[in-house]
Protein backbone atom coordinates (compact mmCIF):
# COMPACT_ATOMS: atom_id res chain seq x y z
CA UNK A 1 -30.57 33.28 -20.78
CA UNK A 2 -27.56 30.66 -20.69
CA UNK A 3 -26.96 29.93 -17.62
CA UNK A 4 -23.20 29.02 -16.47
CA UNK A 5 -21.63 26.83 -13.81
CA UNK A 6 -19.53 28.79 -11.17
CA UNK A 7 -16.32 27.13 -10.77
CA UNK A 8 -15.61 25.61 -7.49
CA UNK A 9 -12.85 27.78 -5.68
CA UNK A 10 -9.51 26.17 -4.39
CA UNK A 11 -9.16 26.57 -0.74
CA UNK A 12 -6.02 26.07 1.29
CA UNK A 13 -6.57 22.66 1.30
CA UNK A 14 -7.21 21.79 -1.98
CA UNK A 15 -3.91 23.78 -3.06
CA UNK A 16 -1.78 21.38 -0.03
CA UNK A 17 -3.25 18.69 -1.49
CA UNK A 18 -2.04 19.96 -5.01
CA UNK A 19 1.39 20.31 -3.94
CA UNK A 20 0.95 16.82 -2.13
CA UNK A 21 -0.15 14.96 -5.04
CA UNK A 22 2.95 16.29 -7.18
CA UNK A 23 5.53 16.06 -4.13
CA UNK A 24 4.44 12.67 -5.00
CA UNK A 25 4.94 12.31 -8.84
CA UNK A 26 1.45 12.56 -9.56
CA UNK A 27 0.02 13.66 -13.08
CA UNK A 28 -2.68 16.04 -13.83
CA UNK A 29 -5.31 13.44 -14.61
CA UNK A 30 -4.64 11.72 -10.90
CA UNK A 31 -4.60 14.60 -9.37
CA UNK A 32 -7.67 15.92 -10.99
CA UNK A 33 -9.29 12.76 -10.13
CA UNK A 34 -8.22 12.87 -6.58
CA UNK A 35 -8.98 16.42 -6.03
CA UNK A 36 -12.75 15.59 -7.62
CA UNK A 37 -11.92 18.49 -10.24
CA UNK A 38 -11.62 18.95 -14.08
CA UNK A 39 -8.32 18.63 -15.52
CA UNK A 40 -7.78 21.56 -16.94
CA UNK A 41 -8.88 23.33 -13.63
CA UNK A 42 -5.70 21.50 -11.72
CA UNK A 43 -3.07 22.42 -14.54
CA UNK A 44 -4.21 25.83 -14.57
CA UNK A 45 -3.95 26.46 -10.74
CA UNK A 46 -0.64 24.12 -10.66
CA UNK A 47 0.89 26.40 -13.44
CA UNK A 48 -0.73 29.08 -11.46
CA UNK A 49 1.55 28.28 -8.19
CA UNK A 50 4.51 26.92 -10.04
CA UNK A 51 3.93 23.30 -9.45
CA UNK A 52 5.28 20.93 -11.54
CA UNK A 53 3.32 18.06 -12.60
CA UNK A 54 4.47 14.71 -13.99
CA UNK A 55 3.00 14.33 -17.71
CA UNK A 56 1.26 10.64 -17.84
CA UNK A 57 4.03 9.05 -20.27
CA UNK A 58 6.49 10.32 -17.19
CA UNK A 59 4.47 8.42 -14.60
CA UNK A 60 3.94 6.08 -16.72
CA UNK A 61 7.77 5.05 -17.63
CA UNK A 62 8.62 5.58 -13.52
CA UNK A 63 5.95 2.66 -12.95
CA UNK A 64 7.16 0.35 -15.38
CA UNK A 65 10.66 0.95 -14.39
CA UNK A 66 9.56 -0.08 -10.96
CA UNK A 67 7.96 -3.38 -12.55
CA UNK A 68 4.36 -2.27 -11.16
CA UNK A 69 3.40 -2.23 -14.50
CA UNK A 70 4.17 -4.45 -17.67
CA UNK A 71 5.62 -2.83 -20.77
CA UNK A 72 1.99 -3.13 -23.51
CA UNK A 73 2.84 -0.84 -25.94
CA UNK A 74 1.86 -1.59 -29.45
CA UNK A 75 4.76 -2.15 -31.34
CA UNK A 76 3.91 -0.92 -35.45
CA UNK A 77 6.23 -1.96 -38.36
CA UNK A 78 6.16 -4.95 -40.75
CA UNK A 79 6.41 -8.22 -39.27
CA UNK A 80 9.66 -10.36 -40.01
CA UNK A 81 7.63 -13.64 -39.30
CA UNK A 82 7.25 -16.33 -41.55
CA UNK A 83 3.56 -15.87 -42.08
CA UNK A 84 4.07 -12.53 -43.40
CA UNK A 85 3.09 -12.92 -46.99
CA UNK A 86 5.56 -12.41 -49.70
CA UNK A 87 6.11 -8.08 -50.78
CA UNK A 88 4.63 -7.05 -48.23
């Protein structure tokens, strides 16, 4: 017999805390981490109630538009340098 895990239910202080952590501009993924629950779990319940939460490129862009975090994305595309070698 396979044997499957219940899911923990939300109580009315986990969903306060839901609609604390995206008053806030949190994303899923913090919220899920914050909440001690799967992601999936928090987007269904937050879709459930009508929550909106922040996708991670949107938090992301906020905080580097803040300066609390540097700008490391990879840039791809040929290199103009002068060590690029020659027909490339």
């Amino acid at each position: 017999m396979v044997r499957r895990l219940l899911a923990k239910r939300w109580d009315t202080e986990d969903v306060a805390k839901l609609k604390e952590l995206a008053d806030n501009g949190a994303s899923a993924l913090r919220a899920a981490a914050a909440l001690g629950r799967p992601i999936t779990s928090v987007r269904r319940k937050a879709l459930d109630l009508g929550i909106p939460l922040a996708g991670a490129r949107k938090v992301r862009a906020d905080l580097r538009a803040k300066g609390a975090i540097k700008d490391q994305r990879v840039r791809h595309g040929r290199s103009t340098g002068t060590n690029s070698p020659q027909g490339a």
